[in-house]
PDB file of N, CA and C in Angstrom:
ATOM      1  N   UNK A   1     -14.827 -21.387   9.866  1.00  0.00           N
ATOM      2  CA  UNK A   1     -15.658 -20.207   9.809  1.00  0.00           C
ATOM      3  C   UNK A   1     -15.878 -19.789   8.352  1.00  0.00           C
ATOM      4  N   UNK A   2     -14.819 -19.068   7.941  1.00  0.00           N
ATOM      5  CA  UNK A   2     -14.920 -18.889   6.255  1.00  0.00           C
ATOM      6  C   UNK A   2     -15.697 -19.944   5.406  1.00  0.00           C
ATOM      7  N   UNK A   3     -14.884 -21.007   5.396  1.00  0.00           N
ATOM      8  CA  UNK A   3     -15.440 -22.089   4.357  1.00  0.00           C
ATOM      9  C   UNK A   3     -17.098 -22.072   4.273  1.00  0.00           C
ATOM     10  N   UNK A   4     -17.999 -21.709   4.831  1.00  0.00           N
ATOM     11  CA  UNK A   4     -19.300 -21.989   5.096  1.00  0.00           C
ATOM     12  C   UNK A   4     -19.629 -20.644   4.517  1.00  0.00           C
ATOM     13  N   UNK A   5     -18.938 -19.689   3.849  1.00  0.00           N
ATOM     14  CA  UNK A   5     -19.750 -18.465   3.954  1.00  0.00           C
ATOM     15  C   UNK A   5     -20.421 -18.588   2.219  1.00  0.00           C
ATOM     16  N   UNK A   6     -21.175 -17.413   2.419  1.00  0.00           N
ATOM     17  CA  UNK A   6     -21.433 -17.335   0.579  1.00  0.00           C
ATOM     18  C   UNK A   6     -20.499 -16.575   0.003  1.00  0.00           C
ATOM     19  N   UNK A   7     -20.447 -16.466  -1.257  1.00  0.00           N
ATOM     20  CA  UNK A   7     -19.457 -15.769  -1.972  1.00  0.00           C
ATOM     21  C   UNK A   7     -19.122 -14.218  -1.633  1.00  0.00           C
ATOM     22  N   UNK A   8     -20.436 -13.752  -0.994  1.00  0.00           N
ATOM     23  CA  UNK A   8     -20.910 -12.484  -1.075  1.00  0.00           C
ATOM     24  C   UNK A   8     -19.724 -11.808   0.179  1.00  0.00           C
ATOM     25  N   UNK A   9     -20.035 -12.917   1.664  1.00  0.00           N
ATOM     26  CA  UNK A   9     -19.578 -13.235   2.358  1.00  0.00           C
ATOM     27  C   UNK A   9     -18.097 -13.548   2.445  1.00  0.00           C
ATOM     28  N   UNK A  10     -17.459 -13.953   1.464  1.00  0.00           N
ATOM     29  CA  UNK A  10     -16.035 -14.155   1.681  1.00  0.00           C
ATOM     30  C   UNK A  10     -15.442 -12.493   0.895  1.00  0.00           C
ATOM     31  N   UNK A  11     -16.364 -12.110   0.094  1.00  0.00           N
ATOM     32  CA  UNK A  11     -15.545 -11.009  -0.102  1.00  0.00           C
ATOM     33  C   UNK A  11     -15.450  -9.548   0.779  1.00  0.00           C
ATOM     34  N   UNK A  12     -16.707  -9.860   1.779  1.00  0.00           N
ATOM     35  CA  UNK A  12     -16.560  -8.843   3.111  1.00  0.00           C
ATOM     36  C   UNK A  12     -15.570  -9.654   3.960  1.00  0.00           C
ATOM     37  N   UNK A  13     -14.837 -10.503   3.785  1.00  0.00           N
ATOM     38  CA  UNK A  13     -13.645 -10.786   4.818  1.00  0.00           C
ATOM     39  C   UNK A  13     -12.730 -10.205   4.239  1.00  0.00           C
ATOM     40  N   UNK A  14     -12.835 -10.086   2.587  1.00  0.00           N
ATOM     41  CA  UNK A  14     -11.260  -9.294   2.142  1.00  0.00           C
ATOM     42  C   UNK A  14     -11.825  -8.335   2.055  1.00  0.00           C
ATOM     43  N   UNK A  15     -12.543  -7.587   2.110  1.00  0.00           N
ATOM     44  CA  UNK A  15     -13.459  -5.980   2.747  1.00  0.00           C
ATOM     45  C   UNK A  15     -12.647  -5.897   4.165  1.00  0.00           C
ATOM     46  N   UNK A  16     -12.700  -6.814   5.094  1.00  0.00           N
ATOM     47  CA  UNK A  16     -12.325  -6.237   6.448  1.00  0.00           C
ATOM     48  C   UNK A  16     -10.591  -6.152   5.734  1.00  0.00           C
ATOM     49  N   UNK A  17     -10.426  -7.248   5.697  1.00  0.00           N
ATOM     50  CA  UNK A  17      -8.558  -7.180   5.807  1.00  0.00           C
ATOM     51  C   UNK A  17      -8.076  -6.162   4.848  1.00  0.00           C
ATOM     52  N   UNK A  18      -8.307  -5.303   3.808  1.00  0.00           N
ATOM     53  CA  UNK A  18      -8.241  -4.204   3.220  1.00  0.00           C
ATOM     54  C   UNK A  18      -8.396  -3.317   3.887  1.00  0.00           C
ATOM     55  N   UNK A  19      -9.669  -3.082   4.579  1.00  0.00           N
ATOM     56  CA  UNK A  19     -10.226  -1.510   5.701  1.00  0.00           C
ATOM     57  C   UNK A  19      -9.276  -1.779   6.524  1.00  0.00           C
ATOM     58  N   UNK A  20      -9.067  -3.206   7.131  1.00  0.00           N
ATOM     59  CA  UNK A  20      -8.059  -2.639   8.856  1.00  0.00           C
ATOM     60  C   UNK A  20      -6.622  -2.456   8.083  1.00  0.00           C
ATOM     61  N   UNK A  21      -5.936  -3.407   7.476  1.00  0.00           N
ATOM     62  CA  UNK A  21      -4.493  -3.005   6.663  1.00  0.00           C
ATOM     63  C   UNK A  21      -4.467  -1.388   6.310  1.00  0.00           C
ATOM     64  N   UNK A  22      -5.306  -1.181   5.349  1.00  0.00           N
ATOM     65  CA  UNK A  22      -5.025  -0.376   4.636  1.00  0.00           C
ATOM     66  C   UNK A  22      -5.243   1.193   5.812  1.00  0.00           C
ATOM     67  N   UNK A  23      -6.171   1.230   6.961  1.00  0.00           N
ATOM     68  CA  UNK A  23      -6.313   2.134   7.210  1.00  0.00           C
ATOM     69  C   UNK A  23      -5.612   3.082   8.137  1.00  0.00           C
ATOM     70  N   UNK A  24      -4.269   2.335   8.508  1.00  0.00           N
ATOM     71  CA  UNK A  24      -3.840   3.387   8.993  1.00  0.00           C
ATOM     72  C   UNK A  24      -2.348   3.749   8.323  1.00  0.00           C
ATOM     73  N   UNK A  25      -2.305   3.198   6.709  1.00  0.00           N
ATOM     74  CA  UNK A  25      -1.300   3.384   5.621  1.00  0.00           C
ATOM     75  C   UNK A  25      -0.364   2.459   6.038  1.00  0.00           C
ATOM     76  N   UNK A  26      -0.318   1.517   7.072  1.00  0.00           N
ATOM     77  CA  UNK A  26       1.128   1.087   7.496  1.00  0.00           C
ATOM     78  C   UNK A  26       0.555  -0.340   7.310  1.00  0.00           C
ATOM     79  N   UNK A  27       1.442  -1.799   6.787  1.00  0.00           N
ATOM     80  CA  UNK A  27       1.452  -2.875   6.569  1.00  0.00           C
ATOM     81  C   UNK A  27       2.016  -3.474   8.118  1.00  0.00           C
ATOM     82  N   UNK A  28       2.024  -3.594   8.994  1.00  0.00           N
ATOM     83  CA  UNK A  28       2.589  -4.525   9.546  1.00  0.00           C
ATOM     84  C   UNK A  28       2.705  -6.051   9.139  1.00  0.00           C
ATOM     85  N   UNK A  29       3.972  -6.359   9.977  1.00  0.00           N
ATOM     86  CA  UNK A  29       4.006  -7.658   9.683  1.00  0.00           C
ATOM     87  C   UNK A  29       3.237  -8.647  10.188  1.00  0.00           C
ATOM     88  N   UNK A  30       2.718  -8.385  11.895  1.00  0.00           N
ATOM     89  CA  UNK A  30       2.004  -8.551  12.716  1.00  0.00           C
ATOM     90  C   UNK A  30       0.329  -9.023  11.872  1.00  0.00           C
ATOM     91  N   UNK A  31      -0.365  -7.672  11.213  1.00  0.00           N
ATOM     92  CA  UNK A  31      -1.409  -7.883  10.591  1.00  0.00           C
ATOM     93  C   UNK A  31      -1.761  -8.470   9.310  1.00  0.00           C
ATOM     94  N   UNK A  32      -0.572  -8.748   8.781  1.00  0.00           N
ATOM     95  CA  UNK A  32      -0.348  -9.405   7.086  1.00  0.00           C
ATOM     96  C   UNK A  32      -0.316 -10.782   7.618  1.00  0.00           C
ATOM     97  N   UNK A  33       0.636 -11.020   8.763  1.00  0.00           N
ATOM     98  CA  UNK A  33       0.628 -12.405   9.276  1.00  0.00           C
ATOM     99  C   UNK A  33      -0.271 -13.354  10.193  1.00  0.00           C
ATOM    100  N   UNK A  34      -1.137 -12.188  10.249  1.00  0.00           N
ATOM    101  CA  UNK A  34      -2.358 -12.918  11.260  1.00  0.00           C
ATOM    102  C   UNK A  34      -3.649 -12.801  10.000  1.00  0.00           C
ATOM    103  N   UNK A  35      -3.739 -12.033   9.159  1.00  0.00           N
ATOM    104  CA  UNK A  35      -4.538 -12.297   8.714  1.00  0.00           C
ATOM    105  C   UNK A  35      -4.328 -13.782   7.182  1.00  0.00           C
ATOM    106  N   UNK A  36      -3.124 -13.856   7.134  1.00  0.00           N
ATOM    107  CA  UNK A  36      -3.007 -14.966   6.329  1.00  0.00           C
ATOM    108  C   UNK A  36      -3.274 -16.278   7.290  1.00  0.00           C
ATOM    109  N   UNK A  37      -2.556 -16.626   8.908  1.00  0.00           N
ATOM    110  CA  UNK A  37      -3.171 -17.273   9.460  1.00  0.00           C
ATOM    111  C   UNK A  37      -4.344 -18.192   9.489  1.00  0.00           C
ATOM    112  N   UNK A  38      -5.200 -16.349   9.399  1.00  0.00           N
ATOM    113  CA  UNK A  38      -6.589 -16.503   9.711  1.00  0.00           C
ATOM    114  C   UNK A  38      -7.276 -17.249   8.232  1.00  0.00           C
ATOM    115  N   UNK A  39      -6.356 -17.409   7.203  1.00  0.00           N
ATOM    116  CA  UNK A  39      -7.248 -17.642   5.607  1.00  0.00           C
ATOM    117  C   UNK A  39      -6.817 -19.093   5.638  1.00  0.00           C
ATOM    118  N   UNK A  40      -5.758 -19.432   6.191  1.00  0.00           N
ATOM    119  CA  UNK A  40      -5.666 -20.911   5.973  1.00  0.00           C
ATOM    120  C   UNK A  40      -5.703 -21.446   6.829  1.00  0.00           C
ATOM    121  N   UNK A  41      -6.147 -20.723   8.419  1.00  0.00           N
ATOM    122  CA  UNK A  41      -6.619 -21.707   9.043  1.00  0.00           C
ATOM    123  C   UNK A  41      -8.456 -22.102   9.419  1.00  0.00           C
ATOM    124  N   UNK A  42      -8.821 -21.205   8.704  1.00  0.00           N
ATOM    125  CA  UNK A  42     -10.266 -21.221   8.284  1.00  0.00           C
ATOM    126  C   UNK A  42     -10.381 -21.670   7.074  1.00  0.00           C
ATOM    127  N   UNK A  43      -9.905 -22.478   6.144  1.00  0.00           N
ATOM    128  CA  UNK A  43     -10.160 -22.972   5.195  1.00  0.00           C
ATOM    129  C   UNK A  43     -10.906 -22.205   3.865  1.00  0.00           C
ATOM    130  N   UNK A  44     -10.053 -21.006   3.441  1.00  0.00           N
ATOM    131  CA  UNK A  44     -10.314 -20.175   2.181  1.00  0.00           C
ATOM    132  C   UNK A  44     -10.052 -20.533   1.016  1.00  0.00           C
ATOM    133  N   UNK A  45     -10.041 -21.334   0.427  1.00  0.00           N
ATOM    134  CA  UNK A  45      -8.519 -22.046  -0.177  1.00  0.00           C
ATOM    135  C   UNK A  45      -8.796 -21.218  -2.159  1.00  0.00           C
ATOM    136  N   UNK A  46     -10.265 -20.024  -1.919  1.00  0.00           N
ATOM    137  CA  UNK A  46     -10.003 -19.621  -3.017  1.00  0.00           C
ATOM    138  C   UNK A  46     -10.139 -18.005  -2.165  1.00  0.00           C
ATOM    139  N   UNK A  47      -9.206 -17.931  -1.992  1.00  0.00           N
ATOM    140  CA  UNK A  47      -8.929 -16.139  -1.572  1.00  0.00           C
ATOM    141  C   UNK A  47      -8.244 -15.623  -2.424  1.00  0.00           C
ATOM    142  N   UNK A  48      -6.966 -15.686  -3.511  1.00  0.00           N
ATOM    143  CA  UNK A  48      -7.020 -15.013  -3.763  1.00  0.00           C
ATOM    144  C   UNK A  48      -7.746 -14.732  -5.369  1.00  0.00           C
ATOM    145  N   UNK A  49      -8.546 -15.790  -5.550  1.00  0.00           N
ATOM    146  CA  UNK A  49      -9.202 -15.511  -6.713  1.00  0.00           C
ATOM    147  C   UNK A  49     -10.274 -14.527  -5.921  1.00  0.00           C
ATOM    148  N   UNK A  50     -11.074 -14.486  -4.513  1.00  0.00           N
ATOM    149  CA  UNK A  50     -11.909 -13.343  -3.868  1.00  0.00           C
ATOM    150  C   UNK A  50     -11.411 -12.127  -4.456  1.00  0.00           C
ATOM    151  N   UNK A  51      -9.894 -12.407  -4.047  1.00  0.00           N
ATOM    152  CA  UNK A  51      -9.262 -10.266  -3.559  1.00  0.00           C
ATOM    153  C   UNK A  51      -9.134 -10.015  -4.982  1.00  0.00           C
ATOM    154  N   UNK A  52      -9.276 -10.902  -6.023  1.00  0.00           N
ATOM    155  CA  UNK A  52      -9.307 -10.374  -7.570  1.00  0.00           C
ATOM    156  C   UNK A  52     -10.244 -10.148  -7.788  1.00  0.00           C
ATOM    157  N   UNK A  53     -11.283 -11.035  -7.287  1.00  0.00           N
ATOM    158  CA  UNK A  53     -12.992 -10.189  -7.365  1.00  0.00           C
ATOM    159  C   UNK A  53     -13.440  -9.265  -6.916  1.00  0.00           C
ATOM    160  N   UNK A  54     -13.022  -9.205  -5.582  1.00  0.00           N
ATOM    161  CA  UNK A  54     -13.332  -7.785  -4.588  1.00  0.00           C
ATOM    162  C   UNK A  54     -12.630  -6.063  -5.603  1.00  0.00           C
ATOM    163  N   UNK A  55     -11.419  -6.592  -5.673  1.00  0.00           N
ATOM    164  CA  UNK A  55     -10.449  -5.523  -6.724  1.00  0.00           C
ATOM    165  C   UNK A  55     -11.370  -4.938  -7.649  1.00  0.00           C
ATOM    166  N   UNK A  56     -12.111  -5.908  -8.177  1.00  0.00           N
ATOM    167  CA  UNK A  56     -12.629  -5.490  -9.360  1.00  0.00           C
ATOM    168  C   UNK A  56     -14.383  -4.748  -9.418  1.00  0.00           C
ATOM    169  N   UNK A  57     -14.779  -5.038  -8.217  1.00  0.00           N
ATOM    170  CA  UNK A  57     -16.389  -5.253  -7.897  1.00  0.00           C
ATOM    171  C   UNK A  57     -16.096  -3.892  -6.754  1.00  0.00           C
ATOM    172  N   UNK A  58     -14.876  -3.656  -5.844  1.00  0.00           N
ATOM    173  CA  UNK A  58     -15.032  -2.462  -5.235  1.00  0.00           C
ATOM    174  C   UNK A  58     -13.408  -1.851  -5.308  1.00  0.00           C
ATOM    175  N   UNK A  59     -13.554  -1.001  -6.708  1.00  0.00           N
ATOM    176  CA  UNK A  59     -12.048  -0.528  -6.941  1.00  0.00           C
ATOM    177  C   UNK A  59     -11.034   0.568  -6.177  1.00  0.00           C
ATOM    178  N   UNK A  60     -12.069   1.413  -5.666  1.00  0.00           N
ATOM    179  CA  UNK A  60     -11.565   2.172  -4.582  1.00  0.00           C
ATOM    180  C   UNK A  60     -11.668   2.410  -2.979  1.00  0.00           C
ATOM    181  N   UNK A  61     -10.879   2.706  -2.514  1.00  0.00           N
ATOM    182  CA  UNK A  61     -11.291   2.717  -1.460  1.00  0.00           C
ATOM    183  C   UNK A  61     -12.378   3.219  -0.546  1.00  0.00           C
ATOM    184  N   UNK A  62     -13.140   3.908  -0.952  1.00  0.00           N
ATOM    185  CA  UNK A  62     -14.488   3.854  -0.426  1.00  0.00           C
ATOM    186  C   UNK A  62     -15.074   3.439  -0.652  1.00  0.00           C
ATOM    187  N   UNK A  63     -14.993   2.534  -1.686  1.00  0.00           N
ATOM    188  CA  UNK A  63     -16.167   1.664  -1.917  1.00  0.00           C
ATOM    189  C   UNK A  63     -16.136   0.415  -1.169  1.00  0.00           C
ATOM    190  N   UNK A  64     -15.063  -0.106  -0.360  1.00  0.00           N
ATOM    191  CA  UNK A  64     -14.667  -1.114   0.082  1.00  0.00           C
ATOM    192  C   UNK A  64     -15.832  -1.337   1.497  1.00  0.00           C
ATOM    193  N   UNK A  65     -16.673  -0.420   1.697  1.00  0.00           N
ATOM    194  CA  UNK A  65     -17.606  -0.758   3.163  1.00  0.00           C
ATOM    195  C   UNK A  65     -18.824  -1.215   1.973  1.00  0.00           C
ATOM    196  N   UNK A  66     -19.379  -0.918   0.672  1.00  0.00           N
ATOM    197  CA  UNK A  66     -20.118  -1.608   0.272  1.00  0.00           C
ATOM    198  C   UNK A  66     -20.954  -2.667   0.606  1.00  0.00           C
ATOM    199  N   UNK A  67     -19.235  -3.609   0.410  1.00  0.00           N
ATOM    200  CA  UNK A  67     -19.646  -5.412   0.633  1.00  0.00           C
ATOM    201  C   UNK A  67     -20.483  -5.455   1.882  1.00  0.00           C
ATOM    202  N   UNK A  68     -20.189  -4.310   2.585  1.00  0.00           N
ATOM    203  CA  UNK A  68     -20.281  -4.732   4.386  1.00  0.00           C
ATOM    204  C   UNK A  68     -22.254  -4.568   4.369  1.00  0.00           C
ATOM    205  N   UNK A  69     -23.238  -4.216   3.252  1.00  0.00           N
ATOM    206  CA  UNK A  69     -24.209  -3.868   2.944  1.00  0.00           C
ATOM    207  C   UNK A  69     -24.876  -5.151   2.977  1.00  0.00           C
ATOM    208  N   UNK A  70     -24.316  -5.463   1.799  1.00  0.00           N
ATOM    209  CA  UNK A  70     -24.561  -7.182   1.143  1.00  0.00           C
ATOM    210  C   UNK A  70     -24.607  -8.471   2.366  1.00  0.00           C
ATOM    211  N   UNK A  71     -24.189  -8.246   4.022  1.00  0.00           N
ATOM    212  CA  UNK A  71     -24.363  -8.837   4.394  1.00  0.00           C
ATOM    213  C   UNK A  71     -25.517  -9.352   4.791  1.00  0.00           C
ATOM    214  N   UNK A  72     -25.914 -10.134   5.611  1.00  0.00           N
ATOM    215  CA  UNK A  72     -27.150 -10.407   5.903  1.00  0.00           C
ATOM    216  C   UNK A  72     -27.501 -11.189   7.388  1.00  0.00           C
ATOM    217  N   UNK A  73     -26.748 -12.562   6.909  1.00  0.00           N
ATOM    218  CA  UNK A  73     -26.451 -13.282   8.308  1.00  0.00           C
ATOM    219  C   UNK A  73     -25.913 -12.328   9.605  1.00  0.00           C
ATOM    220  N   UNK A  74     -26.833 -12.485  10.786  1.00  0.00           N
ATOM    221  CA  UNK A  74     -26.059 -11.940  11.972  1.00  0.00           C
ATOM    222  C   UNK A  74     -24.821 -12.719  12.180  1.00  0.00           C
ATOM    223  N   UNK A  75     -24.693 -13.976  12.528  1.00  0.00           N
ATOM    224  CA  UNK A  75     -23.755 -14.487  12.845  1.00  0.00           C
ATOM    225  C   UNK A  75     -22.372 -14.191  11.655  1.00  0.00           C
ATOM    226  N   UNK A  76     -22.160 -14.046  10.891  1.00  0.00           N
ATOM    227  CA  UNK A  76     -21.288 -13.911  10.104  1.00  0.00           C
ATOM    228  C   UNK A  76     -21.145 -12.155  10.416  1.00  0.00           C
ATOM    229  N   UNK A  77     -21.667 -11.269  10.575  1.00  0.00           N
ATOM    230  CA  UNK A  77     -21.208  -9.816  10.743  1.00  0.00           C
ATOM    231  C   UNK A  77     -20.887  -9.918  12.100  1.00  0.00           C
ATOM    232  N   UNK A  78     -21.171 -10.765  13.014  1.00  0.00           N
ATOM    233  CA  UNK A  78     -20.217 -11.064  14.697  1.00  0.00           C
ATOM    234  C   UNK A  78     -18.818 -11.622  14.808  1.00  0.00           C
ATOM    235  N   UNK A  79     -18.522 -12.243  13.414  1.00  0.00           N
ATOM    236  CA  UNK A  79     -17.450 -12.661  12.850  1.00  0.00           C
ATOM    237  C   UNK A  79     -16.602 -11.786  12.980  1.00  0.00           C
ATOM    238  N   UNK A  80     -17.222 -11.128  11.912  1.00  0.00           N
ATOM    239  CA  UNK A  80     -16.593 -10.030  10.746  1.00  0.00           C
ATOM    240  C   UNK A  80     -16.429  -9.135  11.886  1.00  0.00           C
ATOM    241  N   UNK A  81     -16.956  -8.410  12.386  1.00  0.00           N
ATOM    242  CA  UNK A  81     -16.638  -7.275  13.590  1.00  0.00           C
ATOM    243  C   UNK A  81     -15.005  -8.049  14.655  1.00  0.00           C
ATOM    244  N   UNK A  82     -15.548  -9.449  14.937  1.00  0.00           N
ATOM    245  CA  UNK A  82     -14.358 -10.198  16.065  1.00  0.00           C
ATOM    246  C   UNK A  82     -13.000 -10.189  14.713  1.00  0.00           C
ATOM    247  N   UNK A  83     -12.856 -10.854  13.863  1.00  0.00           N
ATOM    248  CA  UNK A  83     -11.915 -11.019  12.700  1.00  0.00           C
ATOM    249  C   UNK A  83     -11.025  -9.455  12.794  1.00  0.00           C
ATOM    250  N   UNK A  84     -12.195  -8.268  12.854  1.00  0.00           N
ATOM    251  CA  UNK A  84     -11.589  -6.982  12.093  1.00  0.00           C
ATOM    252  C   UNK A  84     -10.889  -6.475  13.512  1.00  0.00           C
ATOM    253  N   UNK A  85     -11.294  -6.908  14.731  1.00  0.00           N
ATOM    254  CA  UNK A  85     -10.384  -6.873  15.845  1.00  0.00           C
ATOM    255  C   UNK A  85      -9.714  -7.596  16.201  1.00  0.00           C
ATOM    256  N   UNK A  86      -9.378  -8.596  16.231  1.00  0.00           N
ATOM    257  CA  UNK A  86      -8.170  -9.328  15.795  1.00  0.00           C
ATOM    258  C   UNK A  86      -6.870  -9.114  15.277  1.00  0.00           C
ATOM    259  N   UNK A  87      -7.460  -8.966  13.791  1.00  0.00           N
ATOM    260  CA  UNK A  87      -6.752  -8.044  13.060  1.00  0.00           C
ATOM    261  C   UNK A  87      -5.817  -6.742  13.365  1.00  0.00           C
ATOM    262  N   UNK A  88      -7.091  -5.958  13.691  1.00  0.00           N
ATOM    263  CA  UNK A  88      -6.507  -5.008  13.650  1.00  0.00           C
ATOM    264  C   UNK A  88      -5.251  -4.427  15.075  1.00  0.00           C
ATOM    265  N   UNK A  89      -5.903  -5.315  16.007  1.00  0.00           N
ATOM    266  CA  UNK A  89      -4.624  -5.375  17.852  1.00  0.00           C
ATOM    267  C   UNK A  89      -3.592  -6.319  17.702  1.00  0.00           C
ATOM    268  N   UNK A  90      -3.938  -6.771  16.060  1.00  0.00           N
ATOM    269  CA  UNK A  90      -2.809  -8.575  16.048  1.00  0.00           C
ATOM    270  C   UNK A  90      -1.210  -7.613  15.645  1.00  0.00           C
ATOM    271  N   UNK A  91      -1.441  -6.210  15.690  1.00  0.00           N
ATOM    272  CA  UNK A  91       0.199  -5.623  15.724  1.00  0.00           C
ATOM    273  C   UNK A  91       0.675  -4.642  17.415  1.00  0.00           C
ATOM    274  N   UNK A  92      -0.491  -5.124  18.093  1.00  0.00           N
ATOM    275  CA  UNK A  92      -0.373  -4.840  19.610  1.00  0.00           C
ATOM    276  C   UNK A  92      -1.077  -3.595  19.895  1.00  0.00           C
ATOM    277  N   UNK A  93      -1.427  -2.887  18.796  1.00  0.00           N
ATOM    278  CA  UNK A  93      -2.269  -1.630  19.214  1.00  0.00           C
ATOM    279  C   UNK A  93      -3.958  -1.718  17.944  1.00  0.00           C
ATOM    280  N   UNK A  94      -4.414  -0.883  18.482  1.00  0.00           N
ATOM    281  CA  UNK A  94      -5.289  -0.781  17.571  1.00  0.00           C
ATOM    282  C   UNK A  94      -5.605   0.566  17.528  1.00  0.00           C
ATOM    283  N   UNK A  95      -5.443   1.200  15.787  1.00  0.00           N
ATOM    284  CA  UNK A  95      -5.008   2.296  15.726  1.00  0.00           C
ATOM    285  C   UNK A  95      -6.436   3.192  15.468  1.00  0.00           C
ATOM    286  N   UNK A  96      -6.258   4.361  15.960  1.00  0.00           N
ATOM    287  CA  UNK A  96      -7.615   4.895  15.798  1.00  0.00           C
ATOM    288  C   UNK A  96      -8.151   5.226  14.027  1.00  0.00           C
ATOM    289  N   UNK A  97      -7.620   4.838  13.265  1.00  0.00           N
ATOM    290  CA  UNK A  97      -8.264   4.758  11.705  1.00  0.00           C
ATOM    291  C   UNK A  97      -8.409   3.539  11.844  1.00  0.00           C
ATOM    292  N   UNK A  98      -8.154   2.074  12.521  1.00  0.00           N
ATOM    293  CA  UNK A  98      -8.823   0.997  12.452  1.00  0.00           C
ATOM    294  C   UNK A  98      -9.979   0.804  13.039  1.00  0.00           C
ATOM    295  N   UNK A  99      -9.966   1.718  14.314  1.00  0.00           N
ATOM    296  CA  UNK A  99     -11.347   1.701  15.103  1.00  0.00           C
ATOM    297  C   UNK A  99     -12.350   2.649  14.051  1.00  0.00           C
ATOM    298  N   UNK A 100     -12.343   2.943  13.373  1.00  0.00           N
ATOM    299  CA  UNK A 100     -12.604   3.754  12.186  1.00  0.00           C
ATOM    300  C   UNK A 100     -13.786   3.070  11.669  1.00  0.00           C
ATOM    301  N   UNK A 101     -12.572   2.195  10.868  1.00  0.00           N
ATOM    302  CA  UNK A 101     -13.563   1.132  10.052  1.00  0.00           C
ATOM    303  C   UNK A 101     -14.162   0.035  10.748  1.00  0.00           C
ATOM    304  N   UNK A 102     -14.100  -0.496  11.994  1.00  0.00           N
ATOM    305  CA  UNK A 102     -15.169  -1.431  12.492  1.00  0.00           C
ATOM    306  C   UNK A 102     -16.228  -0.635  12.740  1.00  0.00           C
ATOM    307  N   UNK A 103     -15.869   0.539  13.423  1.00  0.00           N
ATOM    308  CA  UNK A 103     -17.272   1.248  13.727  1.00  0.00           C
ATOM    309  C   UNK A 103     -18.100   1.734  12.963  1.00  0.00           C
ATOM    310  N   UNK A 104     -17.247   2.012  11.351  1.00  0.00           N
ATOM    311  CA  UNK A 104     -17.762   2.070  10.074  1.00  0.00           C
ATOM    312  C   UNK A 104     -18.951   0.655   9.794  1.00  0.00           C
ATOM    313  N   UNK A 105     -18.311  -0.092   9.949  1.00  0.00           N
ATOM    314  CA  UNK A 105     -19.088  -1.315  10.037  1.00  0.00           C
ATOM    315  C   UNK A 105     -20.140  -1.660  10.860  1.00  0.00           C
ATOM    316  N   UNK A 106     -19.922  -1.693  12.146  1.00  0.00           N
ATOM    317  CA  UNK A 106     -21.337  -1.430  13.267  1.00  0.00           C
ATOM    318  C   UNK A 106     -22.321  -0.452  12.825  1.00  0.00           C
ATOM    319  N   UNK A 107     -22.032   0.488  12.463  1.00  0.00           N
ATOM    320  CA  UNK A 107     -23.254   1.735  11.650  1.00  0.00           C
ATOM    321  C   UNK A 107     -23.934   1.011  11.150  1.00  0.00           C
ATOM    322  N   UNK A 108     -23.260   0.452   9.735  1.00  0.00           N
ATOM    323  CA  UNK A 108     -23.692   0.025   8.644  1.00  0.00           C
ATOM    324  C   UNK A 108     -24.754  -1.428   8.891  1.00  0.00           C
ATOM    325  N   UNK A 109     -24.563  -2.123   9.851  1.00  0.00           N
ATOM    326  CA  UNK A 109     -25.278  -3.013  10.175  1.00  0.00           C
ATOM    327  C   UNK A 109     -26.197  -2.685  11.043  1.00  0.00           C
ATOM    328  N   UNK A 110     -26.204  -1.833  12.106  1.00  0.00           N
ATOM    329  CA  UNK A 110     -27.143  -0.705  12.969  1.00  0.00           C
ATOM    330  C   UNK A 110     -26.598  -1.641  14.410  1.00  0.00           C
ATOM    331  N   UNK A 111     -25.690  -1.635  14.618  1.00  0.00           N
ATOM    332  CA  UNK A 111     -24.849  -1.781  16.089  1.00  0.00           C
ATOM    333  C   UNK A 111     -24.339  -1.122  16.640  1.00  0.00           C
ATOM    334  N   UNK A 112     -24.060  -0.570  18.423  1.00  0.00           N
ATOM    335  CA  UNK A 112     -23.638   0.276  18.538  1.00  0.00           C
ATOM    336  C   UNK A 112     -21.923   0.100  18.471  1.00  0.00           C
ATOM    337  N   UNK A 113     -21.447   1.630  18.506  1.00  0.00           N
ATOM    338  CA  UNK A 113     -19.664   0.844  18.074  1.00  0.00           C
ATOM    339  C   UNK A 113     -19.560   0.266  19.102  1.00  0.00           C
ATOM    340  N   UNK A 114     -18.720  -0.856  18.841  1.00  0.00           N
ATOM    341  CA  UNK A 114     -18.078  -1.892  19.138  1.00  0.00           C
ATOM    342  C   UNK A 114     -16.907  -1.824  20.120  1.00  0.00           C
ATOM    343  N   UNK A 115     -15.829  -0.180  19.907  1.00  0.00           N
ATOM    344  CA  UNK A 115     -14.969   0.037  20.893  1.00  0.00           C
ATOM    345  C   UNK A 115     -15.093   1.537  20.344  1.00  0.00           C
ATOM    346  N   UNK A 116     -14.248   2.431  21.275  1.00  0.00           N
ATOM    347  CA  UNK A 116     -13.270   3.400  21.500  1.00  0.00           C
ATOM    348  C   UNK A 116     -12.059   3.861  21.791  1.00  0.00           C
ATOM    349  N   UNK A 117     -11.250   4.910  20.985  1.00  0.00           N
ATOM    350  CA  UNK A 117     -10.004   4.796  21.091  1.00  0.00           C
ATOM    351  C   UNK A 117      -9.922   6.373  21.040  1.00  0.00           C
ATOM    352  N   UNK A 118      -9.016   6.351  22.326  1.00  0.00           N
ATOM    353  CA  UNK A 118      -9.176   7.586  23.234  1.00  0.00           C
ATOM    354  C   UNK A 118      -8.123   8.165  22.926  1.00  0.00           C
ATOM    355  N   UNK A 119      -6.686   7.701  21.816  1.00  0.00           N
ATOM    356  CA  UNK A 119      -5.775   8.259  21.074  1.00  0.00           C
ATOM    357  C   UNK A 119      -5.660  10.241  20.739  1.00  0.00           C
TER     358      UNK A 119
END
């Protein structure tokens, strides 16, 4: 999946794994470990020179839905929406600041949200 994307494109995958990690302040091990999984078993093999680019191109945290602009391809934002749920239930729940940012994301592409969390 990854390997095929454009540059633009691999740095809205470390856009998602930042928004779902970061958004409900807590690291699981669950989501650190599924999303590394997900980088080498999709063939990333320059990620973390990305998350040094992304760092630098969107330094704070709101700026991090940016990238999600720059997309273009449908099929790659059907990804990116499945990836950021994944992600974000790969610690058994999915927390309502993660449903946050996918639905942050569905906006931004003009989809309706994607789920609800009745939390």
């Amino acid at each position: 999946m990854f390997k095929n994307y454009s540059d633009e494109e691999k740095l809205a995958v470390i856009g998602v794994v930042k928004g779902v990690i970061l958004a409900d302040g807590n690291f699981s091990d669950e989501e650190i470990s599924y999303a590394r999984e997900m980088i080498e078993k999709e063939n990333f093999p320059d990620y973390s020179e990305k998350f040094i680019e992304f760092d630098k191109k969107y330094p704070t945290e709101g700026k991090i839905y940016e990238v999600f602009a720059e997309i273009e391809r449908e099929e790659v934002k059907e990804e990116l929406i499945d990836f950021a749920l994944n992600l974000a239930s790969s610690n058994g729940i999915i927390e309502k600041s993660e449903v946050e940012v996918i639905n942050h994301m569905c906006e931004i592409w003009g989809y309706e949200h994607k789920i609800e969390n009745n939390k």
